[in-house]
Protein backbone atom coordinates (compact mmCIF):
# COMPACT_ATOMS: atom_id res chain seq x y z
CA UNK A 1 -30.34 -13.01 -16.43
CA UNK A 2 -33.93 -11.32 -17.14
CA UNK A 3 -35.33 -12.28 -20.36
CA UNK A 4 -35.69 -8.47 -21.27
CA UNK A 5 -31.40 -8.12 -20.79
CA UNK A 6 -31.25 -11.22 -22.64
CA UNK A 7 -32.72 -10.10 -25.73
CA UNK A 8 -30.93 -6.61 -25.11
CA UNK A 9 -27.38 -8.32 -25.01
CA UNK A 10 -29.12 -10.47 -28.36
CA UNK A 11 -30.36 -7.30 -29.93
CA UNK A 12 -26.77 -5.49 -29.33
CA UNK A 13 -25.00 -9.29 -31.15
CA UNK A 14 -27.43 -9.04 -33.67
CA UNK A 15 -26.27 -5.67 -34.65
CA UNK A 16 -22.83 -6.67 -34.67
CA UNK A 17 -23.20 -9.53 -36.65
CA UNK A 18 -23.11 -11.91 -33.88
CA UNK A 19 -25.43 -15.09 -33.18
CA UNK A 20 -25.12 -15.24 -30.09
CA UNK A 21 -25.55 -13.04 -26.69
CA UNK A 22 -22.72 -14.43 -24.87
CA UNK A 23 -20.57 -13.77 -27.70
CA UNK A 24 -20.59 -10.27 -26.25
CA UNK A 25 -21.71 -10.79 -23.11
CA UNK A 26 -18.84 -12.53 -22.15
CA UNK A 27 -15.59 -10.28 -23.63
CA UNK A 28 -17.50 -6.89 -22.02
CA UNK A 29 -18.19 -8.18 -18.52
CA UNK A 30 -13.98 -9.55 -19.14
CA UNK A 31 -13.77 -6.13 -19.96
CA UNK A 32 -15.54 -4.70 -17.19
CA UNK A 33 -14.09 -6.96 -14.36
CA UNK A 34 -10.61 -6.05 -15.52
CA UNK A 35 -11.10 -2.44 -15.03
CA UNK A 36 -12.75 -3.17 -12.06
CA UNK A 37 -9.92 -4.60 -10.67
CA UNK A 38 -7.19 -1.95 -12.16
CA UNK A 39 -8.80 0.57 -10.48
CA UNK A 40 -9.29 -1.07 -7.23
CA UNK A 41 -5.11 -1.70 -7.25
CA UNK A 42 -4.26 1.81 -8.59
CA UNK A 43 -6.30 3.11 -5.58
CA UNK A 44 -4.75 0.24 -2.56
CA UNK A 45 -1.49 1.46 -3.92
CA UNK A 46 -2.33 5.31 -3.31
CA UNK A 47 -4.00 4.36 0.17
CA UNK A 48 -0.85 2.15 0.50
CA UNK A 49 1.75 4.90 -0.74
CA UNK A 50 -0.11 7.31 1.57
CA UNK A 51 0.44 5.34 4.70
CA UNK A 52 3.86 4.68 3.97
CA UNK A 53 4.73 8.08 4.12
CA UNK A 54 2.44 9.04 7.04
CA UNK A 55 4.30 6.09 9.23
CA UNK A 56 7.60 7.42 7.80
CA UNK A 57 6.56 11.45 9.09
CA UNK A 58 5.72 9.77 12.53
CA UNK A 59 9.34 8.42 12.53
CA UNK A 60 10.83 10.59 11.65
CA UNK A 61 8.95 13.09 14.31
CA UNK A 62 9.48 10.88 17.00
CA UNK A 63 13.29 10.70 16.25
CA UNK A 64 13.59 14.27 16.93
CA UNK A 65 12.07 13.90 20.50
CA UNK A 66 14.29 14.85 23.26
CA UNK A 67 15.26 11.72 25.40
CA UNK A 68 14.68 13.01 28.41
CA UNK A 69 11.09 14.46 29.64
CA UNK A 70 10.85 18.34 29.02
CA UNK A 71 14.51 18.63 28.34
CA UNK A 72 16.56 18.96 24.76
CA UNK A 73 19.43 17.28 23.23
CA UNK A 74 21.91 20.18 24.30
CA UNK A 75 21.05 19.87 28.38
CA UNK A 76 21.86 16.30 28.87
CA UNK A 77 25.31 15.60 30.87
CA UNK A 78 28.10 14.97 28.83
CA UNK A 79 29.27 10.88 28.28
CA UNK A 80 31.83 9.95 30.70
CA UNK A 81 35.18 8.78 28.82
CA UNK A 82 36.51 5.71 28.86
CA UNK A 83 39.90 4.85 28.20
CA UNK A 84 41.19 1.41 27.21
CA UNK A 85 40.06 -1.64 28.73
CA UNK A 86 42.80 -3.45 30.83
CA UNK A 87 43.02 -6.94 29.13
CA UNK A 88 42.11 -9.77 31.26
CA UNK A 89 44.89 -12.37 32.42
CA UNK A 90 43.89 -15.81 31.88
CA UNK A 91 43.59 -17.61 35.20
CA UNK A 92 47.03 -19.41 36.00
């Protein structure tokens, strides 16, 4: 560190009663990094939370898509019916 923050960070111990620089030093740059980092996780978790619920709107959009090319749920041909299956005879 520059010799004119040094006596800064001194000046600022001094006036707290301090003796040393790092006595402060150290607990606000703590101070600092931890905010730092709080804010950098609140924000991920927004970008996060926001892209979540984008993927979920694509979903759900492309759910809603009719199956077949330029056609709609209502045009497509009815299932065929099955009836039961005819069980099968082990061979003798």
């Amino acid at each position: 560190m520059p010799e004119r923050d040094a006596l800064r960070w001194l000046s600022i111990a001094n006036g707290l009663g301090l003796r040393e620089a790092d006595d402060v030093y150290v607990p606000v740059m703590l101070a600092i990094d931890l905010l730092v980092a709080v804010l950098a996780y609140v924000a991920i978790m927004k970008l996060w939370r926001c892209w979540v619920f984008r993927v979920s709107l694509c979903s759900c959009r492309s759910a809603s898509v009719a199956p077949v090319r330029g056609g709609t749920y209502f045009s497509l041909q009815p299932q065929r019916k099955v009836g039961k299956r005819k069980r099968l005879k082990p061979p003798v």
